[in-house]
Protein backbone atom coordinates (compact mmCIF):
# COMPACT_ATOMS: atom_id res chain seq x y z
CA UNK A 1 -29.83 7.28 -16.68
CA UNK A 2 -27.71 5.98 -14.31
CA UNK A 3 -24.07 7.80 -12.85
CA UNK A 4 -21.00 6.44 -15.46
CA UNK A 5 -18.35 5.56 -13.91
CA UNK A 6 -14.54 4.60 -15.64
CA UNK A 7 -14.65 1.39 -13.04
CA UNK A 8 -16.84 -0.21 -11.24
CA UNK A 9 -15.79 -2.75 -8.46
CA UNK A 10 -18.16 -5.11 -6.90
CA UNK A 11 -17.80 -6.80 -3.98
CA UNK A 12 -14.96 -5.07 -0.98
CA UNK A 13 -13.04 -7.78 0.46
CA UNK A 14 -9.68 -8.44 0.20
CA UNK A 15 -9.82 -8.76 -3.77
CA UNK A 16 -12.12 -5.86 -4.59
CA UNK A 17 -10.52 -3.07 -1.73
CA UNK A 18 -6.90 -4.41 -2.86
CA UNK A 19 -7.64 -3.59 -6.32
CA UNK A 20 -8.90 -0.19 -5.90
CA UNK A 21 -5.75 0.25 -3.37
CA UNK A 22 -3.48 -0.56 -7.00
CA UNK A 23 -5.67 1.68 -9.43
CA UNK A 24 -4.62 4.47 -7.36
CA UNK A 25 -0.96 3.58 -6.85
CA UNK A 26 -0.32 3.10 -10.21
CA UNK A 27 -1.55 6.83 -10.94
CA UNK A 28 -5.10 6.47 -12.39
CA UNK A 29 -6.39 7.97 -9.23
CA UNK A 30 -7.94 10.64 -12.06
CA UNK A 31 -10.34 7.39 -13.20
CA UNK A 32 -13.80 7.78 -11.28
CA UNK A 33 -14.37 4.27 -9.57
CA UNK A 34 -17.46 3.12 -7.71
CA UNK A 35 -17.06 0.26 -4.89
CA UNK A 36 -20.34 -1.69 -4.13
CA UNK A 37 -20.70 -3.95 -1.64
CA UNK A 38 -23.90 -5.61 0.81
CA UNK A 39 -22.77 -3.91 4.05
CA UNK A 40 -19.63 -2.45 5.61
CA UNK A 41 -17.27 -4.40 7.11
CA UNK A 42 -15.79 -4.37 10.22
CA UNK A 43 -15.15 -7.52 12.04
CA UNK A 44 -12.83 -10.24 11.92
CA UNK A 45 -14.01 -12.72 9.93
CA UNK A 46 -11.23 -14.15 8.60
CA UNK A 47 -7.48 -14.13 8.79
CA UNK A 48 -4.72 -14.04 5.49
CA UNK A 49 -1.45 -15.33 6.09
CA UNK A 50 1.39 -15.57 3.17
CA UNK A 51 5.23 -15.91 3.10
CA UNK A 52 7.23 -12.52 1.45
CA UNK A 53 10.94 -12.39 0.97
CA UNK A 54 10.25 -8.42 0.51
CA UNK A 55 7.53 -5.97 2.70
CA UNK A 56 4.48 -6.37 0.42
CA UNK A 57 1.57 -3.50 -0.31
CA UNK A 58 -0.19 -3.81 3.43
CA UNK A 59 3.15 -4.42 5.55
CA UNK A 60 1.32 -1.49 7.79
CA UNK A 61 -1.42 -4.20 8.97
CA UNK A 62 0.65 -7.62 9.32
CA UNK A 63 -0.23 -8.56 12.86
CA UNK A 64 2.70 -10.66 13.01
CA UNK A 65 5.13 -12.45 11.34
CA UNK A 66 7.56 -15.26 11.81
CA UNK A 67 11.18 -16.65 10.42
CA UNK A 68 11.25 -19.82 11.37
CA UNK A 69 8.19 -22.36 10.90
CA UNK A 70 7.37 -26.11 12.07
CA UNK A 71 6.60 -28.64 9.90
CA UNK A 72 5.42 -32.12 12.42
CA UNK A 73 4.09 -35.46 10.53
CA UNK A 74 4.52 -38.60 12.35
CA UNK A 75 8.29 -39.49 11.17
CA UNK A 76 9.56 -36.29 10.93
CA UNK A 77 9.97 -33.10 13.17
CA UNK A 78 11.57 -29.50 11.67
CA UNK A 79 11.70 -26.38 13.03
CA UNK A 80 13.11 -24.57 9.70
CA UNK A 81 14.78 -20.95 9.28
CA UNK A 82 12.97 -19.69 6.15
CA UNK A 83 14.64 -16.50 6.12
CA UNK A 84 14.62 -14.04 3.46
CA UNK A 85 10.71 -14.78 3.46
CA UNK A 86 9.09 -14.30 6.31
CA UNK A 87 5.37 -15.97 7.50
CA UNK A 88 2.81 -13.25 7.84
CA UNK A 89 -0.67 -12.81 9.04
CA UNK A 90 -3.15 -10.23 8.43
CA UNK A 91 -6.39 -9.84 10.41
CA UNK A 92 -9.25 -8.55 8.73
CA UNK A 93 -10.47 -6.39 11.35
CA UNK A 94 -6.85 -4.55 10.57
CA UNK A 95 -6.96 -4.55 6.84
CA UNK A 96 -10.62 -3.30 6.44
CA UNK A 97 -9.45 -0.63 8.98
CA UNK A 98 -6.52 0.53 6.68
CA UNK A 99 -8.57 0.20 4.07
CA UNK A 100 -11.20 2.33 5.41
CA UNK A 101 -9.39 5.18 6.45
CA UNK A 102 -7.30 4.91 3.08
CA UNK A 103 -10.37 5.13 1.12
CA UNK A 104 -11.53 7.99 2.88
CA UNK A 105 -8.57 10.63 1.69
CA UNK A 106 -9.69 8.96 -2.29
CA UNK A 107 -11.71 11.73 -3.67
CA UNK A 108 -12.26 9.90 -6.82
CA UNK A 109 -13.51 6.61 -4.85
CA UNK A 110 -17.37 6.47 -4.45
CA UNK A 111 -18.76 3.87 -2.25
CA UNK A 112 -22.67 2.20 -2.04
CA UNK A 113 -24.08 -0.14 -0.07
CA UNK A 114 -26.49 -2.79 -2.26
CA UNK A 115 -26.44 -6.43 -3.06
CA UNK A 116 -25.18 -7.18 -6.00
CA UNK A 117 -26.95 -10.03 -7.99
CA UNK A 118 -25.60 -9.40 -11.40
CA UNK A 119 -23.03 -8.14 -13.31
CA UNK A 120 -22.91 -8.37 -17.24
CA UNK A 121 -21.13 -6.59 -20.37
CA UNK A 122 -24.12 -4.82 -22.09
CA UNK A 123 -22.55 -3.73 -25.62
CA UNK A 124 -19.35 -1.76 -24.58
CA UNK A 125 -20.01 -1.11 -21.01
CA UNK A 126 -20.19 -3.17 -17.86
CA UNK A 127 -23.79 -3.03 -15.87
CA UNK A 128 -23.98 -4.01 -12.13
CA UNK A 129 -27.84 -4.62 -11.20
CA UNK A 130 -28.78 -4.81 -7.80
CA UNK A 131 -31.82 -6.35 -5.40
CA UNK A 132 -32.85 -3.44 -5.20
CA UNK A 133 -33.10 -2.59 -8.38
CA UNK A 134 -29.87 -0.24 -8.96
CA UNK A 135 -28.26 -0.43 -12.26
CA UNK A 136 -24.72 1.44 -12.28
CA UNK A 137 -22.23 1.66 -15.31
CA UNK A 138 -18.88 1.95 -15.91
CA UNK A 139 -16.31 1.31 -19.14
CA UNK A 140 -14.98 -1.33 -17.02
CA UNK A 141 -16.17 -3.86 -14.02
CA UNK A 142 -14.24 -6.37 -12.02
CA UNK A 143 -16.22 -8.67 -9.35
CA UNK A 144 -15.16 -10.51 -6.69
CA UNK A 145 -18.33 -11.35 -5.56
CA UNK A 146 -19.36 -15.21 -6.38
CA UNK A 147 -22.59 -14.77 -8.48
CA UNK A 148 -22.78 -18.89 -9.12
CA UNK A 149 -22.53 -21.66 -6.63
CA UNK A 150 -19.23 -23.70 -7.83
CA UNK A 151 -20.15 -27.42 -7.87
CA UNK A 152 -17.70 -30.00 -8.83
CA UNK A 153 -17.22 -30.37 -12.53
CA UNK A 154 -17.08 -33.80 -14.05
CA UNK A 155 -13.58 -34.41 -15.21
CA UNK A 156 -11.39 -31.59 -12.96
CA UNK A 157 -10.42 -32.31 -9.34
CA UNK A 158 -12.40 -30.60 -6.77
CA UNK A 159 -11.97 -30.89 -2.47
CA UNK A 160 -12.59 -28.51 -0.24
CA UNK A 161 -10.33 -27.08 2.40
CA UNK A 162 -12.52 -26.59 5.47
CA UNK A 163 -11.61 -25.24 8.77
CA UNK A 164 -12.03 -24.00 12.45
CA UNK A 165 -9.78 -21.94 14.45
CA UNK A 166 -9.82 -20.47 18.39
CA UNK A 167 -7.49 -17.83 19.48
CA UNK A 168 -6.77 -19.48 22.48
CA UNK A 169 -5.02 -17.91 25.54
CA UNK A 170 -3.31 -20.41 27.97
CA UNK A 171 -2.55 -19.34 31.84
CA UNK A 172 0.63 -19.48 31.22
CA UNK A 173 3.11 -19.44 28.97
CA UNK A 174 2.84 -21.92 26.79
CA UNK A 175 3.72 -21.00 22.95
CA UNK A 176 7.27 -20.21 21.04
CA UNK A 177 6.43 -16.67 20.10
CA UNK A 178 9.78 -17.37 17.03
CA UNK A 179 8.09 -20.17 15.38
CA UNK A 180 4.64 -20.73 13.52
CA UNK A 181 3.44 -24.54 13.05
CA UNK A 182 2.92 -24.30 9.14
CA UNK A 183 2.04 -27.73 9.44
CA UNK A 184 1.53 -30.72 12.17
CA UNK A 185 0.03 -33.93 10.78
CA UNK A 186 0.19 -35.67 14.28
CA UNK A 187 -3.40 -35.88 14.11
CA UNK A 188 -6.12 -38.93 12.59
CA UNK A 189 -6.08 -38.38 9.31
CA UNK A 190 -9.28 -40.00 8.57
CA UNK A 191 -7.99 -40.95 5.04
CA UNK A 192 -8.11 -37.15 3.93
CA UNK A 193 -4.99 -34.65 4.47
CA UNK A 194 -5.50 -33.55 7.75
CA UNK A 195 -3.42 -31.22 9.80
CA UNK A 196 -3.33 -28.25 12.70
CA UNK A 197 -1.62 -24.78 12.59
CA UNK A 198 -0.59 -23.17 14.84
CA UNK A 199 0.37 -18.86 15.06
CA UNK A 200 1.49 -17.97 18.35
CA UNK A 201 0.65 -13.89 19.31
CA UNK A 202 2.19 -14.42 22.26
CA UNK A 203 3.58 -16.29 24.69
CA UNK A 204 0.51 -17.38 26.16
CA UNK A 205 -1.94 -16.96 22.94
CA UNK A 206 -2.24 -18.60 19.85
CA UNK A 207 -4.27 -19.32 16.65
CA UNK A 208 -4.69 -22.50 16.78
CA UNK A 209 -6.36 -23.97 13.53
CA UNK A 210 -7.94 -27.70 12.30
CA UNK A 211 -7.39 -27.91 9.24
CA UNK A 212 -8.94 -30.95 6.69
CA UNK A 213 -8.79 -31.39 2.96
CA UNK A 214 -11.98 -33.41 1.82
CA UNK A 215 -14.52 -33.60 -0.36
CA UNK A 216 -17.12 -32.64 2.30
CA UNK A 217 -17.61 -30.63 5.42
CA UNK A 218 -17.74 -32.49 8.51
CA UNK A 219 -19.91 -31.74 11.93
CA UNK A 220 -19.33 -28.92 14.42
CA UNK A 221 -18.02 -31.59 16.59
CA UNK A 222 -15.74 -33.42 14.15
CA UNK A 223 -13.98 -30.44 14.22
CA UNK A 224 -13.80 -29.32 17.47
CA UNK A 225 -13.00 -32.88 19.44
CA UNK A 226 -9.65 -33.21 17.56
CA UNK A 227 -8.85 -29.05 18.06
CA UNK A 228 -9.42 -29.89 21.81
CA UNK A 229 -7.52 -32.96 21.67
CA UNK A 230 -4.38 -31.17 20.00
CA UNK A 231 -4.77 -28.84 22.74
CA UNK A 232 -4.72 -31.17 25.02
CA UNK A 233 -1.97 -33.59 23.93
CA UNK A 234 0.58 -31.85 22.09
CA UNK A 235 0.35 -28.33 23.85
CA UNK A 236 -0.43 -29.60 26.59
CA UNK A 237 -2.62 -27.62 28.24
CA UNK A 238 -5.20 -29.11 30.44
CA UNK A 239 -6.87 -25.24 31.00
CA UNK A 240 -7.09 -22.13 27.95
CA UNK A 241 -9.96 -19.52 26.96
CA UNK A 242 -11.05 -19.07 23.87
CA UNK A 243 -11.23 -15.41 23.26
CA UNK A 244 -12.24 -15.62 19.14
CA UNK A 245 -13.15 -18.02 16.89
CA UNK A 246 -13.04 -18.64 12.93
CA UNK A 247 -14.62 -21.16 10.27
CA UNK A 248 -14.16 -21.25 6.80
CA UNK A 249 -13.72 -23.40 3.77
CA UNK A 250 -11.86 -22.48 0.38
CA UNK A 251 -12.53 -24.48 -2.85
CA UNK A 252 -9.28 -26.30 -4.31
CA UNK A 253 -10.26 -27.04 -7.90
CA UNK A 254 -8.49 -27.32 -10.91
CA UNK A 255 -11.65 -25.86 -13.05
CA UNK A 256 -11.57 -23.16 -15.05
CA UNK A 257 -13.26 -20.23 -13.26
CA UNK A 258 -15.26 -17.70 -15.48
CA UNK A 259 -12.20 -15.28 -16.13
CA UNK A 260 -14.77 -12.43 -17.79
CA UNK A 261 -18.58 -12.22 -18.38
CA UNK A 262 -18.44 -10.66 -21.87
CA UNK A 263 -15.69 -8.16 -22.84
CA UNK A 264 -16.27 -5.37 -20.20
CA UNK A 265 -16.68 -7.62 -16.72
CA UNK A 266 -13.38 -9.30 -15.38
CA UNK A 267 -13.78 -11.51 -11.89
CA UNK A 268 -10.83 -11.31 -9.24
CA UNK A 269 -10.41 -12.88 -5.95
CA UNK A 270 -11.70 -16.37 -5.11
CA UNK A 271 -14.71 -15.76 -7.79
CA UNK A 272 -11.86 -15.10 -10.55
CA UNK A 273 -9.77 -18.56 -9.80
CA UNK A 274 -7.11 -16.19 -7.54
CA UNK A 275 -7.16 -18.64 -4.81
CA UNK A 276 -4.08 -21.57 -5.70
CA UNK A 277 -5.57 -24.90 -6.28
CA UNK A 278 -3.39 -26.75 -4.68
CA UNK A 279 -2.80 -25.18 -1.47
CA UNK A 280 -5.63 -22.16 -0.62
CA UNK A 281 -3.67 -19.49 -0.10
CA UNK A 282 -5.19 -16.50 -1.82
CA UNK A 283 -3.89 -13.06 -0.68
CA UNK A 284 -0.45 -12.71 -2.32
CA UNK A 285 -2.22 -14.14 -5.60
CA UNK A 286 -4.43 -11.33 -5.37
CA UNK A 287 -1.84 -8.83 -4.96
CA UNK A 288 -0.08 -9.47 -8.01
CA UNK A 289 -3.53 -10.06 -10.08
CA UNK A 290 -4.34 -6.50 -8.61
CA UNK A 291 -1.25 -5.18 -10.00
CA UNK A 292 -1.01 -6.67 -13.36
CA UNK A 293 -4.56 -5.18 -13.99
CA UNK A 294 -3.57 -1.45 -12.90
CA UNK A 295 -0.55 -1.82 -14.65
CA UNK A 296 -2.21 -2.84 -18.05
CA UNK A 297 -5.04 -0.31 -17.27
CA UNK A 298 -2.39 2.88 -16.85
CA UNK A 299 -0.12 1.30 -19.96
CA UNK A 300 -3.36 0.59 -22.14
CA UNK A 301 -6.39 1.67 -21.17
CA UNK A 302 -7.45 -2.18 -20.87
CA UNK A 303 -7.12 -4.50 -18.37
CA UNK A 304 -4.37 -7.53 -19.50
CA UNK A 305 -5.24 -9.97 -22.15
CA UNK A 306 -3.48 -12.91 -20.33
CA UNK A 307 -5.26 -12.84 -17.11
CA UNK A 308 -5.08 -15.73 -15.57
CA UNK A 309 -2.94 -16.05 -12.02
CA UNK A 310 -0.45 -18.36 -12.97
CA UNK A 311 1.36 -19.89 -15.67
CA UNK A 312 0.47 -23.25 -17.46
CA UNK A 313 3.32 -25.01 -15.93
CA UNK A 314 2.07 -24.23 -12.46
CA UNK A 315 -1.48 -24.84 -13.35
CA UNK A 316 -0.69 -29.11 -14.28
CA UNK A 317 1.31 -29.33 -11.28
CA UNK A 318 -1.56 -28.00 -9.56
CA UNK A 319 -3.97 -30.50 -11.21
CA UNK A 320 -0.68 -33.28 -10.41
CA UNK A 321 -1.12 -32.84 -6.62
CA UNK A 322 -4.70 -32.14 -6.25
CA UNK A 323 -4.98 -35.95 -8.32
CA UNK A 324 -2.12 -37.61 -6.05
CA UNK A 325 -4.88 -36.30 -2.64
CA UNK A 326 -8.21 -36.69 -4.27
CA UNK A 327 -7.75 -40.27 -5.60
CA UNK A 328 -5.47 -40.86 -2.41
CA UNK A 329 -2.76 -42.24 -4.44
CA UNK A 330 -0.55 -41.27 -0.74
CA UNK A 331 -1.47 -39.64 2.07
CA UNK A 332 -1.32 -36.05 1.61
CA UNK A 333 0.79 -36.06 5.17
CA UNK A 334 3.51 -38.45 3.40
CA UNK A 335 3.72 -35.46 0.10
CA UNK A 336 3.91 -32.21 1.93
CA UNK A 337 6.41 -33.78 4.19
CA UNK A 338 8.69 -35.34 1.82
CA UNK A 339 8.37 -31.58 0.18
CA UNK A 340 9.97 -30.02 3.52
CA UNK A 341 12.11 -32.72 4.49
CA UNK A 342 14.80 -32.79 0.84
CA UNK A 343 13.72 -29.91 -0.41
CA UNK A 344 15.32 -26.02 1.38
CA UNK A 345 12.22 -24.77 2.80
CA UNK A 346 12.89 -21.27 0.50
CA UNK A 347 12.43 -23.65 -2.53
CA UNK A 348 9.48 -25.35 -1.37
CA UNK A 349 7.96 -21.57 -0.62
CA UNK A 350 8.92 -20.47 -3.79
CA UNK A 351 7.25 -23.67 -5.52
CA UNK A 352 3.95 -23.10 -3.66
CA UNK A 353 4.25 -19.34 -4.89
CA UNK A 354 4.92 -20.40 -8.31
CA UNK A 355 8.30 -18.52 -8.25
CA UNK A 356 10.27 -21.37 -9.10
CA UNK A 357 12.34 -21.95 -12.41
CA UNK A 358 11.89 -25.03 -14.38
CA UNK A 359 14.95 -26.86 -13.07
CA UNK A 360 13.65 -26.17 -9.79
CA UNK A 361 10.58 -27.72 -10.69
CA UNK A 362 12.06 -30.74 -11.72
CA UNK A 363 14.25 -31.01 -8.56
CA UNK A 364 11.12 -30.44 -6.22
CA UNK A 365 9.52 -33.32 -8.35
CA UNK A 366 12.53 -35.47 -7.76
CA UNK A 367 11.89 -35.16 -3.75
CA UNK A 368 8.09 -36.77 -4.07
CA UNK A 369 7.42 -40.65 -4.45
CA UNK A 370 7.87 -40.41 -8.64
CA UNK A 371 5.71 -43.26 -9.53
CA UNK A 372 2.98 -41.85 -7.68
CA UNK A 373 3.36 -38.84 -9.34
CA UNK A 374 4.24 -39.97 -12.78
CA UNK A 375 0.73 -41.77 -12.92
CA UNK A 376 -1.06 -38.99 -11.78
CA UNK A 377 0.77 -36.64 -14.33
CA UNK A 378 -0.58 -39.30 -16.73
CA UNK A 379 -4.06 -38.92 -15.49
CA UNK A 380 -4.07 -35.21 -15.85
CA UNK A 381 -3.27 -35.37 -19.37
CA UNK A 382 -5.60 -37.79 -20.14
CA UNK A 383 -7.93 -36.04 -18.89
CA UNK A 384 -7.23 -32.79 -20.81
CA UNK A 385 -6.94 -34.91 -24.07
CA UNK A 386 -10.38 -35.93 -23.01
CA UNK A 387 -11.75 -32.27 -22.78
CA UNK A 388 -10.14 -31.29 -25.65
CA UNK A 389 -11.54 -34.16 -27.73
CA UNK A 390 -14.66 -33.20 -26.55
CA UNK A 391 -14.77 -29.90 -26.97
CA UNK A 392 -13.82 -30.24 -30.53
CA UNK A 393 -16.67 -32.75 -31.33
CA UNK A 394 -19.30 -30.17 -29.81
CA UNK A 395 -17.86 -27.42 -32.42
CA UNK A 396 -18.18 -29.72 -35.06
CA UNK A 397 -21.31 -31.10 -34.31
């Protein structure tokens, strides 16, 4: 019979190591907990960046961070103070690091290496099965590890933010070390939302990222002739190595993720719906996920009944924004500016972290083209009507 373990975590990247970080700061480091994952990591395959008014959990690995920001679009130009929060970026080279070495001192932290192709609730226990044919238990299980392609689902929105980024390093210098380009829309938008960031290091070396919002990846070189281009025309530098490079795409959907897999098996991360619809940004969502479960788990003995990341406010005006760019009712350049440009920046960061009160909500509405967004609002709840109306004809049928 297989080891039993109080909880079992499978997959160890940013979700899965964060969690086991919180089970053990919020005391139950007496709970035996297995980590499973394919293979260690240790490169940087990614990068997390996030806005905190406060140092957060891992402010020991932030590579750097920035006050001020840059929002560019083609009628408006801001270099913003956004100060309490600051802009922060964490390498994954760094956090596995930490992570590593922190998980080393964890006595009651096991760790295997297997692929994990299944993870169910079998009666009152959670059962990971591997390729190899592992089976491991545990009174609990949360995943992060996406068992199911996600295809787009027939009345939710669904794009795709996609990706490439160089590290670049100029000659000379050539960046504002103060100020990270959130945002610059001075590039063909294609009719998708389209847009380069920029993180300088240093004065001579930046991440410098092409961004697109679409319902499909493009080429290699779709995204790499307008990356050199921005290089070329608004940093303006004819010369630069390219010392590391990064591609990725994030789903931005609206559709309900599979929350649990029976009573025992909860999914975090990406995999659990952690990453914000709207926008991407993932990490700080997993943070507080992490800690709302090791809360409930040290309270109760159970992780939280209301799970999901954010509230059902946030979640329309998720669905609002994601129908004003998919049906390209504007231009996604013409919303995110008119968000920076009559809105404080520290409200706009609070709205994208769903921090915001109700009346701020409303007066962050008030700063978009209303129309636009009034019909869209109408769509969205036409739509739900829709599900719901079908959902209750299947029960009764």
């Amino acid at each position: 019979m297989a080891d039993q373990y109080d909880y079992l975590i499978t997959g160890a990247g940013a979700a899965g190591l964060s969690l086991a970080y919180h089970l053990n700061q919020a005391g139950l480091n007496d709970k035996r907990i297995l980590l499973i994952d394919r293979a260690p990591k240790a490169e940087n395959d990614r990068t997390w960046c996030f806005w905190e008014s406060q140092p957060g959990p891992f402010e020991a690995v932030v590579f750097r961070a920035w006050d001020r920001i840059g929002i560019y679009s083609p009628d408006f130009c801001a270099r913003l103070d956004i100060q309490p929060y600051r802009y922060k970026m964490v390498r994954a080279v760094d956090f596995y690091r930490f992570m590593e070495d922190w998980l080393a001192r964890q006595p009651n932290i096991e760790r295997v290496w297997a692929e994990v192709i299944g993870v169910e609730t079998v009666g009152d226990q959670a059962v990971a099965h591997t390729r190899t044919g592992e089976t491991y238990r545990g009174a609990w299980a949360f995943n992060s590890i996406p068992l199911t392609s996600v295809a787009p689902r027939p009345g939710y929105h669904s794009l795709l933010q996609h990706f490439l980024g160089w590290v670049i390093r100029a000659p000379q210098p050539a960046f504002e070390p103060q100020i990270a380009t959130l945002m610059d829309f001075r590039v063909a938008q294609d009719a998708d939302t389209r847009f380069v960031y920029v993180l300088p290091l240093d004065a001579q070396t930046a991440l410098v990222e092409y961004t697109v919002f679409s319902p499909a990846l493009l080429t290699r070189d779709e995204y790499a002739q307008p990356l050199r281009g921005y290089i070329s025309q608004q940093l303006r530098l004819a010369a630069f190595e390219v010392q590391h490079e990064e591609f990725g795409v994030i789903p931005m959907t609206d559709a309900p993720f599979p929350i649990c897999s029976g009573a025992r098996v909860y999914h975090i991360g990406t995999a659990g719906g952690d990453t914000k619809p709207s926008t991407g940004y993932t990490f700080r969502r997993i943070q507080r996920r992490a800690q709302r479960i090791a809360r409930s788990l040290e309270m109760s003995g159970r992780p939280p009944i209301d799970h999901s990341p954010a509230s059902g406010r946030h979640k329309l005006l998720d669905s609002v924004l994601l129908n004003v760019l998919s049906r390209e009712r504007m231009p996604g350049w013409r919303v995110f500016t008119d968000l920076f440009a009559r809105n404080p920046p520290q409200r706009v960061l609070r709205f994208l972290d769903e921090d915001t009160t109700l009346l701020e909500d409303l007066l962050v509405m008030g700063s978009v083209n209303l129309p636009v967004f009034l019909a869209a609002t109408a769509d969205v709840l036409r739509g739900r009507l829709a599900r719901t109306g079908r959902r209750l004809a299947d029960q009764d049928a």
